[in-house]
C-alpha atoms as a PDB file:
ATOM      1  CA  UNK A   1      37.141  37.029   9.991  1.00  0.00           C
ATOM      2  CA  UNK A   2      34.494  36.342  12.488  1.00  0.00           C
ATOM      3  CA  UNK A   3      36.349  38.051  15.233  1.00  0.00           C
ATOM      4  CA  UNK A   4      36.743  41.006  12.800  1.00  0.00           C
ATOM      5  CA  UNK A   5      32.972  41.416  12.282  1.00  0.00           C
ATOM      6  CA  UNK A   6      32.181  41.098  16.287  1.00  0.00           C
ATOM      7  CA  UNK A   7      34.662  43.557  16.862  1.00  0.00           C
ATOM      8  CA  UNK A   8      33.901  46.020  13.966  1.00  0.00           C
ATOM      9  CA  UNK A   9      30.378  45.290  15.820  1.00  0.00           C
ATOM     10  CA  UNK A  10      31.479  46.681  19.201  1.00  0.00           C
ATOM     11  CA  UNK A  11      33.103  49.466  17.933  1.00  0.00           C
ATOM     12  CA  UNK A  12      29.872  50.871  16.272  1.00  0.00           C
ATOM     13  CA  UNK A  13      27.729  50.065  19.494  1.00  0.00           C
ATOM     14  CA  UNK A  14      30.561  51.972  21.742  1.00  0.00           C
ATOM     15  CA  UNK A  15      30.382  54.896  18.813  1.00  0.00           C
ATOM     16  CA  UNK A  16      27.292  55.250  18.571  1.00  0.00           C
ATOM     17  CA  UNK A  17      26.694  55.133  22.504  1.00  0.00           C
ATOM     18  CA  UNK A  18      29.285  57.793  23.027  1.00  0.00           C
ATOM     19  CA  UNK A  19      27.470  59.688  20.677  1.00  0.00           C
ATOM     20  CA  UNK A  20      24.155  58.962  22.004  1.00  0.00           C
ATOM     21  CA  UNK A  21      25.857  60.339  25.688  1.00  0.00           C
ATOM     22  CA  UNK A  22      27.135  63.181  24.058  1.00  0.00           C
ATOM     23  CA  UNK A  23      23.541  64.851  22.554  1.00  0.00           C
ATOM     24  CA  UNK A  24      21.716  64.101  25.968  1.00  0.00           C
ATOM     25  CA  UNK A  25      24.355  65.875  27.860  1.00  0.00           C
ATOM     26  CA  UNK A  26      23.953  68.224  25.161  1.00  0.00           C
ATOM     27  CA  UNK A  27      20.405  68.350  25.562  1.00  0.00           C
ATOM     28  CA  UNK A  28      20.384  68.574  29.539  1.00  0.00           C
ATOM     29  CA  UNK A  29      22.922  71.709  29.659  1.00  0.00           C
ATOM     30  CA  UNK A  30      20.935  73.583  27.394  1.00  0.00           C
ATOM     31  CA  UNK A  31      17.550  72.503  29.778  1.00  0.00           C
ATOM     32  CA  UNK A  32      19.841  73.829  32.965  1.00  0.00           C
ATOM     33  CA  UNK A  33      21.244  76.958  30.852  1.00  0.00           C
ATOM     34  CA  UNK A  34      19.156  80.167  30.659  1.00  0.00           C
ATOM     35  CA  UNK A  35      20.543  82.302  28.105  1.00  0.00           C
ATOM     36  CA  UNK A  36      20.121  86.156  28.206  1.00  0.00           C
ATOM     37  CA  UNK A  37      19.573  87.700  24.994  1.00  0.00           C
ATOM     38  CA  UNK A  38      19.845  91.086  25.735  1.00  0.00           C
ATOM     39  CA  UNK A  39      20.918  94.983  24.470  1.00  0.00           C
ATOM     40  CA  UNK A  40      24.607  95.790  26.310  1.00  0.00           C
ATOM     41  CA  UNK A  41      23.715  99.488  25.361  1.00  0.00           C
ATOM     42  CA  UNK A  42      20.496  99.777  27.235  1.00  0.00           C
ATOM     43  CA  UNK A  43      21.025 100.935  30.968  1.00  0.00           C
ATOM     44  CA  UNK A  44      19.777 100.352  33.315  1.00  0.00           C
ATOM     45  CA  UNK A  45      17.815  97.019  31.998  1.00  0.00           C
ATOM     46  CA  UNK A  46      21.307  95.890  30.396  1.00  0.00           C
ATOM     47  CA  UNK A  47      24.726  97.413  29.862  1.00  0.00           C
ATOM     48  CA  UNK A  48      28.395  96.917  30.364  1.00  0.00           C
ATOM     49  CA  UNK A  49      29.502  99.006  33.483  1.00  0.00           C
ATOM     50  CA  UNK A  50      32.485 100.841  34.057  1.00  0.00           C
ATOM     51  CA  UNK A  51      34.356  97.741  35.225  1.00  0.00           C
ATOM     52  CA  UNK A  52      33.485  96.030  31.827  1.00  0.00           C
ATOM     53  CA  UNK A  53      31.278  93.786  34.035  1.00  0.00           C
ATOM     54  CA  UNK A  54      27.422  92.938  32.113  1.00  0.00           C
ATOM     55  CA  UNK A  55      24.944  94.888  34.993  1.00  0.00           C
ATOM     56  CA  UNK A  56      20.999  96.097  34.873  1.00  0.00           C
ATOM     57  CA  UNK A  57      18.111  95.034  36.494  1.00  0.00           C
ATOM     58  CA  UNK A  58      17.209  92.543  33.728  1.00  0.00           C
ATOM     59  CA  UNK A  59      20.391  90.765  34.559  1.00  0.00           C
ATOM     60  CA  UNK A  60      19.853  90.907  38.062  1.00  0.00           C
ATOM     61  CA  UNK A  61      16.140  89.588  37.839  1.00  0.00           C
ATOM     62  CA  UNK A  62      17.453  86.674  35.634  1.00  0.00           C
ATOM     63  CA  UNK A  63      20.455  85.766  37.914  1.00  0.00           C
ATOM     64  CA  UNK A  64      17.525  85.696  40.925  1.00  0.00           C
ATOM     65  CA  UNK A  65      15.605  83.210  38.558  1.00  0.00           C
ATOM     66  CA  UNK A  66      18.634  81.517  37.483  1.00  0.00           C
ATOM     67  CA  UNK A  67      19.822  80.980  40.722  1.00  0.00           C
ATOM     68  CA  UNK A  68      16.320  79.631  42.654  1.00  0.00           C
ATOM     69  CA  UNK A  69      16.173  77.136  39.926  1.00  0.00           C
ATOM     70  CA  UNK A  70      19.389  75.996  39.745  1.00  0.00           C
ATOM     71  CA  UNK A  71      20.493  76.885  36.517  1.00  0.00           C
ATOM     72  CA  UNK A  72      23.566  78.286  34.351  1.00  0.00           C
ATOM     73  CA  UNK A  73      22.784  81.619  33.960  1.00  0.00           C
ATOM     74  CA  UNK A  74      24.857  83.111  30.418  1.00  0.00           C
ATOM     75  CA  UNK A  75      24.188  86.796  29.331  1.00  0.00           C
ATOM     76  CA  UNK A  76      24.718  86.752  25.728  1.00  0.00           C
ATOM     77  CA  UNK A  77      24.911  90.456  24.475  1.00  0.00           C
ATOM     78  CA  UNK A  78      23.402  90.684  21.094  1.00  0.00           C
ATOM     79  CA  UNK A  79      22.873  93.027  17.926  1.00  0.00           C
ATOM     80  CA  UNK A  80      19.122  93.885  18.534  1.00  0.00           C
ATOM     81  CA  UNK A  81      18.490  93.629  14.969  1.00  0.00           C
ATOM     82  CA  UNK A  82      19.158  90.236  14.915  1.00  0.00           C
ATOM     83  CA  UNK A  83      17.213  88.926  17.927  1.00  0.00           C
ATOM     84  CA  UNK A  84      14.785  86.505  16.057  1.00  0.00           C
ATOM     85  CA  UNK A  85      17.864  85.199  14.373  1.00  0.00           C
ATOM     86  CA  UNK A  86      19.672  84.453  17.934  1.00  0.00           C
ATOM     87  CA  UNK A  87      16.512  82.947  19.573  1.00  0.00           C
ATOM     88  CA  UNK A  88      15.306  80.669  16.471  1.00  0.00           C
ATOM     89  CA  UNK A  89      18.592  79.684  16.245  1.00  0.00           C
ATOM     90  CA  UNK A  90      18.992  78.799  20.190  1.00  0.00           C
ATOM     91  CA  UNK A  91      22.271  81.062  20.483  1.00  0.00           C
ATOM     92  CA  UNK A  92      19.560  82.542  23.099  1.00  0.00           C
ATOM     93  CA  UNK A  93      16.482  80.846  25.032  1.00  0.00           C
ATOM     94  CA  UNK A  94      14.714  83.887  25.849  1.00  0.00           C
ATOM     95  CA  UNK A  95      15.312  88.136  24.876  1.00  0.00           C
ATOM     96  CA  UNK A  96      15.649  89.691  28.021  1.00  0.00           C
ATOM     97  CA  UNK A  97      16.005  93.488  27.894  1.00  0.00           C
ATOM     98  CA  UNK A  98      13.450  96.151  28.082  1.00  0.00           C
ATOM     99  CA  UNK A  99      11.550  93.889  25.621  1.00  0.00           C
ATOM    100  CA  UNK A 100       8.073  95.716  24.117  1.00  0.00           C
ATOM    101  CA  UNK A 101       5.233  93.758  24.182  1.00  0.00           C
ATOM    102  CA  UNK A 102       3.023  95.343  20.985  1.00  0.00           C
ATOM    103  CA  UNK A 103      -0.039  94.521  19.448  1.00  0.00           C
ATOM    104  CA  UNK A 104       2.635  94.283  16.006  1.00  0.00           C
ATOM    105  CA  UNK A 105       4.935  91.177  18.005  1.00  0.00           C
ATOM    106  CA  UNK A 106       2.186  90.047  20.260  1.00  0.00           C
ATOM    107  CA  UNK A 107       1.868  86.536  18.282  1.00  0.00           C
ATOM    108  CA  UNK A 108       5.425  86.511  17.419  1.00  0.00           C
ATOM    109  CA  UNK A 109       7.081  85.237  20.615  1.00  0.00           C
ATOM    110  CA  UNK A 110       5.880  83.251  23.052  1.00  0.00           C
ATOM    111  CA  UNK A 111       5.591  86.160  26.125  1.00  0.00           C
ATOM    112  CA  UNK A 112       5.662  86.405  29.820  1.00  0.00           C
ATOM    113  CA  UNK A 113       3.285  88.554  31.955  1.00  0.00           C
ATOM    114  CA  UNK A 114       4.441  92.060  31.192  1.00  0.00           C
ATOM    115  CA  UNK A 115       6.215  93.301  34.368  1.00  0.00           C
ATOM    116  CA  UNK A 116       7.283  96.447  33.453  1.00  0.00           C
ATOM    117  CA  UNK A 117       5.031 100.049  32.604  1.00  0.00           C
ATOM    118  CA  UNK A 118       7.723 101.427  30.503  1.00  0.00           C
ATOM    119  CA  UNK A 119       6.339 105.043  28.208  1.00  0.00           C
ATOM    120  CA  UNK A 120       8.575 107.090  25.320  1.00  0.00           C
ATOM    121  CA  UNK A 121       9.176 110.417  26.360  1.00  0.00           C
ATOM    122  CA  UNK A 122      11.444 112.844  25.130  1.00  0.00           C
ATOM    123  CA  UNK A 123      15.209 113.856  26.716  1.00  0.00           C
ATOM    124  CA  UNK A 124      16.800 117.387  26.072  1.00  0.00           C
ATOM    125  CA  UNK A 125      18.850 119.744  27.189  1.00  0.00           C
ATOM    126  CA  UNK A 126      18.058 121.287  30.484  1.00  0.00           C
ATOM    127  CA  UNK A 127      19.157 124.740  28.754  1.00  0.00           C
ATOM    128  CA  UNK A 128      17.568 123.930  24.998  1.00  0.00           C
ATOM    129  CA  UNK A 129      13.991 126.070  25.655  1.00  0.00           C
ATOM    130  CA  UNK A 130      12.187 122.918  24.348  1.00  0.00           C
ATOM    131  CA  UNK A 131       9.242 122.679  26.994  1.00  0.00           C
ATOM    132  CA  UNK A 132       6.375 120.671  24.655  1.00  0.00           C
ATOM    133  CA  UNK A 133       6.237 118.939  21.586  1.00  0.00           C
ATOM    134  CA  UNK A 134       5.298 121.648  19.133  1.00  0.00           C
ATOM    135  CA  UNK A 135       8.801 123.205  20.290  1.00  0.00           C
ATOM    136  CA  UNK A 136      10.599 119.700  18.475  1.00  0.00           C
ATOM    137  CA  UNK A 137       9.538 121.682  15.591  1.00  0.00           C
ATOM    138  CA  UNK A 138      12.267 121.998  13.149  1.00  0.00           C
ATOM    139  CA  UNK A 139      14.719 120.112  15.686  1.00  0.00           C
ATOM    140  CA  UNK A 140      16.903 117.032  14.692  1.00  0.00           C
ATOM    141  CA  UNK A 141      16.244 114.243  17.096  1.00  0.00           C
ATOM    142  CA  UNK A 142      17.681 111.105  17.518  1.00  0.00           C
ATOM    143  CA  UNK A 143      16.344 107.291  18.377  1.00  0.00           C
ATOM    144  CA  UNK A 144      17.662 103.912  18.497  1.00  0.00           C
ATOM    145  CA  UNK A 145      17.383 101.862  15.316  1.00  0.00           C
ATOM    146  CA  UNK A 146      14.711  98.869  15.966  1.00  0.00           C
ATOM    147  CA  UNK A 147      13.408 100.576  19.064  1.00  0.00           C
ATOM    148  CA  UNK A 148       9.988 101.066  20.572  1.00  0.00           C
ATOM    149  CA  UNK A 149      10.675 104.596  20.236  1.00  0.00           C
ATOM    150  CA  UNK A 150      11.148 104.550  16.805  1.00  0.00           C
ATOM    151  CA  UNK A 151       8.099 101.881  16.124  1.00  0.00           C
ATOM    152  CA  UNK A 152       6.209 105.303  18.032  1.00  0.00           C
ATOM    153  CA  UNK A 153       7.519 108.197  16.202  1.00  0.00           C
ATOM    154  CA  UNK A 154       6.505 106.278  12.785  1.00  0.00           C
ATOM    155  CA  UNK A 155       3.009 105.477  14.203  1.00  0.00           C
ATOM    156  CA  UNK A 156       0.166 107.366  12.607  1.00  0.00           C
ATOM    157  CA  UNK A 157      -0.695 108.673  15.878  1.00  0.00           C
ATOM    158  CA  UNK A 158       2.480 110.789  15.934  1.00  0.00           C
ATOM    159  CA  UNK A 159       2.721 111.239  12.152  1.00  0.00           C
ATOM    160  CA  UNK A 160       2.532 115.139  11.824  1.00  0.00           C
ATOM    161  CA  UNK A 161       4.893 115.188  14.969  1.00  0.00           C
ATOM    162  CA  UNK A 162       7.730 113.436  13.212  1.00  0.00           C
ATOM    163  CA  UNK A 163       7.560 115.181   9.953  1.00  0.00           C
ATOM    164  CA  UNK A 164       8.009 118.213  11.891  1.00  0.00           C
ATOM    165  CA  UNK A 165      11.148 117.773  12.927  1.00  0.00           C
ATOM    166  CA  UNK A 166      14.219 118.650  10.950  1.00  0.00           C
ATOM    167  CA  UNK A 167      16.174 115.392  10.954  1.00  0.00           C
ATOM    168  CA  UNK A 168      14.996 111.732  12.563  1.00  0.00           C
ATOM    169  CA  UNK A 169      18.873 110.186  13.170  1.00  0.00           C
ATOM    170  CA  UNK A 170      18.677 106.142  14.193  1.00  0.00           C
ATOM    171  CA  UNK A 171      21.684 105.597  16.166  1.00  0.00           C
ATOM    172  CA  UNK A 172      23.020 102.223  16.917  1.00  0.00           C
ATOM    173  CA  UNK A 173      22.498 102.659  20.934  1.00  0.00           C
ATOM    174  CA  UNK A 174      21.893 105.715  23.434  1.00  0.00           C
ATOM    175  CA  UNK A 175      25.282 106.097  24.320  1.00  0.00           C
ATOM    176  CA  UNK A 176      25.927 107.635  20.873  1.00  0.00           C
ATOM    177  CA  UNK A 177      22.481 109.558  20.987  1.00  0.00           C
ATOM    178  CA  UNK A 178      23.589 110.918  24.337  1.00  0.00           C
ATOM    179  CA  UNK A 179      26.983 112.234  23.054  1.00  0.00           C
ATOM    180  CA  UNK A 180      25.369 113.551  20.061  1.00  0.00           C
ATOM    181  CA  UNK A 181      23.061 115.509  22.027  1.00  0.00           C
ATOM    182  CA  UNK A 182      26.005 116.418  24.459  1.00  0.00           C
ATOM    183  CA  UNK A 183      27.514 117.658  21.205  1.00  0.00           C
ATOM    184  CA  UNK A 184      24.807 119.412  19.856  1.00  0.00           C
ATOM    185  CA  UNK A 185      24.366 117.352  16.470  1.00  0.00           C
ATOM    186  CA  UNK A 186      20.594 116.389  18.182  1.00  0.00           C
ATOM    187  CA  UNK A 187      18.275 118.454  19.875  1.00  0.00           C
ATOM    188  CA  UNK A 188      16.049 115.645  21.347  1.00  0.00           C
ATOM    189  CA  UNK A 189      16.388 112.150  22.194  1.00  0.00           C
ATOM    190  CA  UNK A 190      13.266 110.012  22.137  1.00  0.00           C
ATOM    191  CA  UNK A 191      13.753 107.133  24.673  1.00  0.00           C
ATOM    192  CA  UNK A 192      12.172 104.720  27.223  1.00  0.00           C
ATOM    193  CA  UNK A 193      11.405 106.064  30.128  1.00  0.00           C
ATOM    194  CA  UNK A 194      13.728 103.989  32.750  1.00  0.00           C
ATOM    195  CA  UNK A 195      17.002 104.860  30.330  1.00  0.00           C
ATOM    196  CA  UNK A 196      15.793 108.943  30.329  1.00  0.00           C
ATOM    197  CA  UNK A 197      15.993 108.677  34.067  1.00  0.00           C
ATOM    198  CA  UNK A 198      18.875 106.776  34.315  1.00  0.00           C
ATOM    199  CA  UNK A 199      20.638 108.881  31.929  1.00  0.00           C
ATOM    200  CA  UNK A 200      19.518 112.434  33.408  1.00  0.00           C
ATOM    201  CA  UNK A 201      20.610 111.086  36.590  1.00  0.00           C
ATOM    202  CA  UNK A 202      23.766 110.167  35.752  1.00  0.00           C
ATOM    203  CA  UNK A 203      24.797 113.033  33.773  1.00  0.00           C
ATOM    204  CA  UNK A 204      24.681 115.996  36.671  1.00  0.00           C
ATOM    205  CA  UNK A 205      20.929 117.080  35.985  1.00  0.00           C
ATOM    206  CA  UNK A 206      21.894 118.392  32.406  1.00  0.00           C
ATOM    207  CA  UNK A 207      19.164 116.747  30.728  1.00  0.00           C
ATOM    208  CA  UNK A 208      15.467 117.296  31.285  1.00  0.00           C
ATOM    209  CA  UNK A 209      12.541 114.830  30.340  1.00  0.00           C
ATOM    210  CA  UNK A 210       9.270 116.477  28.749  1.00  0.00           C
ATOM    211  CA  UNK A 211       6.093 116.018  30.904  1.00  0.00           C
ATOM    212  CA  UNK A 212       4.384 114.506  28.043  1.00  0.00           C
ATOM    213  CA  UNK A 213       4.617 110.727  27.234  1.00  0.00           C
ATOM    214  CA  UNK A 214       5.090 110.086  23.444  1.00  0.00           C
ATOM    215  CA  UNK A 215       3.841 106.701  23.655  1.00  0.00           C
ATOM    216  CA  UNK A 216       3.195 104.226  26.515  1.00  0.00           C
ATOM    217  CA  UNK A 217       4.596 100.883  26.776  1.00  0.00           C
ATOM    218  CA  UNK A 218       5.017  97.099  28.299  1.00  0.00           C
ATOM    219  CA  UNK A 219       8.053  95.353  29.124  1.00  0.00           C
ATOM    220  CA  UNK A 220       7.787  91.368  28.845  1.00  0.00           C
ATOM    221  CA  UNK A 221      10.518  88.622  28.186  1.00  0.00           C
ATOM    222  CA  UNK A 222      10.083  87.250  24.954  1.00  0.00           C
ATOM    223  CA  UNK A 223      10.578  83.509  24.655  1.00  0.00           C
ATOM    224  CA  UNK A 224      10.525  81.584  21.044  1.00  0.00           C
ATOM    225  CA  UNK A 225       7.063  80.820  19.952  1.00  0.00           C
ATOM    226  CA  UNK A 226       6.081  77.407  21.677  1.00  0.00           C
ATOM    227  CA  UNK A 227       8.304  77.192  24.526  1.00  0.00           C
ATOM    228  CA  UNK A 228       6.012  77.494  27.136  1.00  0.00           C
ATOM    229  CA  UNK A 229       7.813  75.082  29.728  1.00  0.00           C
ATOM    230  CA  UNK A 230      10.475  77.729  30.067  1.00  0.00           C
ATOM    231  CA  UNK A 231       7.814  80.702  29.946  1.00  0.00           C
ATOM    232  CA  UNK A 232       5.848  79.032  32.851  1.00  0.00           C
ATOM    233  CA  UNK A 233       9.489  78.221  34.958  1.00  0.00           C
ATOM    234  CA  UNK A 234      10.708  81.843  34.518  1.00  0.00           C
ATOM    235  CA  UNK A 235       7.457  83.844  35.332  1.00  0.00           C
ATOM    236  CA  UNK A 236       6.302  81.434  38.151  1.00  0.00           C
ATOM    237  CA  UNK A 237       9.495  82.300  39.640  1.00  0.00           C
ATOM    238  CA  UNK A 238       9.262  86.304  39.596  1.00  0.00           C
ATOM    239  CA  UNK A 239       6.064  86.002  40.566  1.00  0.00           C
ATOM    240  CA  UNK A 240       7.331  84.001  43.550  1.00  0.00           C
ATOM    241  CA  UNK A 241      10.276  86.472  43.742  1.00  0.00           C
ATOM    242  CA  UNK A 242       7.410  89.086  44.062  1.00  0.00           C
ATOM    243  CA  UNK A 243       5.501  87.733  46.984  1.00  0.00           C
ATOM    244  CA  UNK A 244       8.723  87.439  49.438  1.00  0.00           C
ATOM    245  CA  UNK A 245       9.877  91.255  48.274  1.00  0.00           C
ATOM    246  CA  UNK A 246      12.705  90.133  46.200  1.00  0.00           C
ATOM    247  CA  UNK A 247      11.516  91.744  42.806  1.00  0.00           C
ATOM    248  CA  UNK A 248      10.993  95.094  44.382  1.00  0.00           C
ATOM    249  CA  UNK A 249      14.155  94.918  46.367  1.00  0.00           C
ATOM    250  CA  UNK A 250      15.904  94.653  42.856  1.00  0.00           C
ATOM    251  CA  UNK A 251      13.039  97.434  41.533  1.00  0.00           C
ATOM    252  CA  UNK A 252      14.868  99.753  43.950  1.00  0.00           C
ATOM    253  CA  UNK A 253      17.831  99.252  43.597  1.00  0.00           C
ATOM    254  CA  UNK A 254      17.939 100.489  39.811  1.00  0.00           C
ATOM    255  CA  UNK A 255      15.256 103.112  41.030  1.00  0.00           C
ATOM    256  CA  UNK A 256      12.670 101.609  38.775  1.00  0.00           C
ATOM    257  CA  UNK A 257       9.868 101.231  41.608  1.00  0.00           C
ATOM    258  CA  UNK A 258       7.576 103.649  40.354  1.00  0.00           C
ATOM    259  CA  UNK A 259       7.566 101.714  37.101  1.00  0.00           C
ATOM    260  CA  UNK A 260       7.082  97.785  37.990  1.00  0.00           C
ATOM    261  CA  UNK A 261       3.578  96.147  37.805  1.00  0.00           C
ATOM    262  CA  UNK A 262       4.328  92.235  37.874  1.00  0.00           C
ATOM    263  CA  UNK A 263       1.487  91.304  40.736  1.00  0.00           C
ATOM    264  CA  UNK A 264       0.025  94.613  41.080  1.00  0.00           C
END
């Protein structure tokens, strides 16, 4: 009996320890891991290319931070309506994709230095005759559901300017409001700036962006409210990335130069 109890006794101590080892390696990947929450419909911060390969300057930026620390990187594409969900939930450590920084989510997330100068404008047809906003005027336009573009158009500032138009359609990423307005069903896109160039660039000039900005904007990665150890880690790296050139190397290389402020 007594050598049943001692070795009943060892078992639980060798459970117990294996269990212990198991939650701090657990807890030590997920210290090492930086995981990319981020849009896979949002070029050229995040998208999937033609290769099916996850590309953007986001992604590159967090590789670069990933890789001077010596972490994991993982992009984890996610539904953008359910970002708080993935980042409470630690699916995600951080959302890292053309993320607004507004006074309305200011205290919501725990937020880096804003790096990007990122406005709404307005995408049409180079052809449409739509040259200001009073020309949007009876015009369906589309925008991304849960956008910064939407948060804009539903703004009072811009209140008579939406209930001018004909139809607001929320599409589920600008792909689809691209091939809508390819196809006619829109006349107008409203979009962050970066994706309007990146778009009218890479669709053979057909596209046009208005000269006035519907609303102007900050990009900032949004970490869960708290978690400033991994706030400070990330952003003392860019900024580190920014003194040796590295951040505008990657700036110009999705042609977003003109819009990056980190350490300016």
């Amino acid at each position: 009996m007594k050598k049943i109890v001692v070795l009943g006794l060892a078992l639980i101590m060798v459970v117990s320890c294996l269990g212990g080892c198991g939650k701090s390696n657990k807890k030590a990947v997920s210290e090492d891991t930086l995981i990319v929450g981020f849009d896979s419909n949002f070029p050229p911060y995040g998208y999937k290319d033609d290769k099916g390969e996850y590309v953007g300057f986001d992604l590159d930026l967090a590789a670069e931070v990933a890789k001077r620390r010596g972490w994991e990187l993982k992009l984890q594409p996610i539904d953008w309506n359910s970002k708080d969900m993935e980042l409470n939930s630690g699916t995600i450590n951080c959302i890292w994709n053309g993320f607004t920084l507004s006074d309305e989510n200011k205290d919501k997330y725990t937020w880096s230095k804003p790096y990007v100068n990122n406005s709404q404008v307005f995408v049409v047809k180079a052809d449409s005759g739509i040259k200001e906003f009073k020309d949007l005027a009876g015009k369906a336009v589309a925008v991304q559901t849960a956008s910064s573009a939407l948060e804009a158009l539903e703004s009072d500032d811009n209140k008579e300017l939406t209930a001018s138009f004909r139809e607001l359609v929320k599409v589920g990423d600008y792909n689809n409001a691209f091939m809508n307005l390819e196809s006619g069903t829109v006349d107008a896109i409203a979009v962050d700036i970066g994706v309007a160039k990146y778009q009218v660039e890479n669709r053979d000039n057909k596209y046009v962006i208005l000269d006035k900005v519907l609303s102007p904007e900050l990009y900032a990665i949004g970490f869960k409210l708290g978690n400033t150890e991994l706030k400070d880690k990330v952003e003392d790296t860019l900024l580190e990335m920014v003194k040796d050139g590295t951040f505008d190397e990657i700036a110009k290389k999705w042609d977003l130069t003109e819009s990056v402020i980190l350490g300016k």
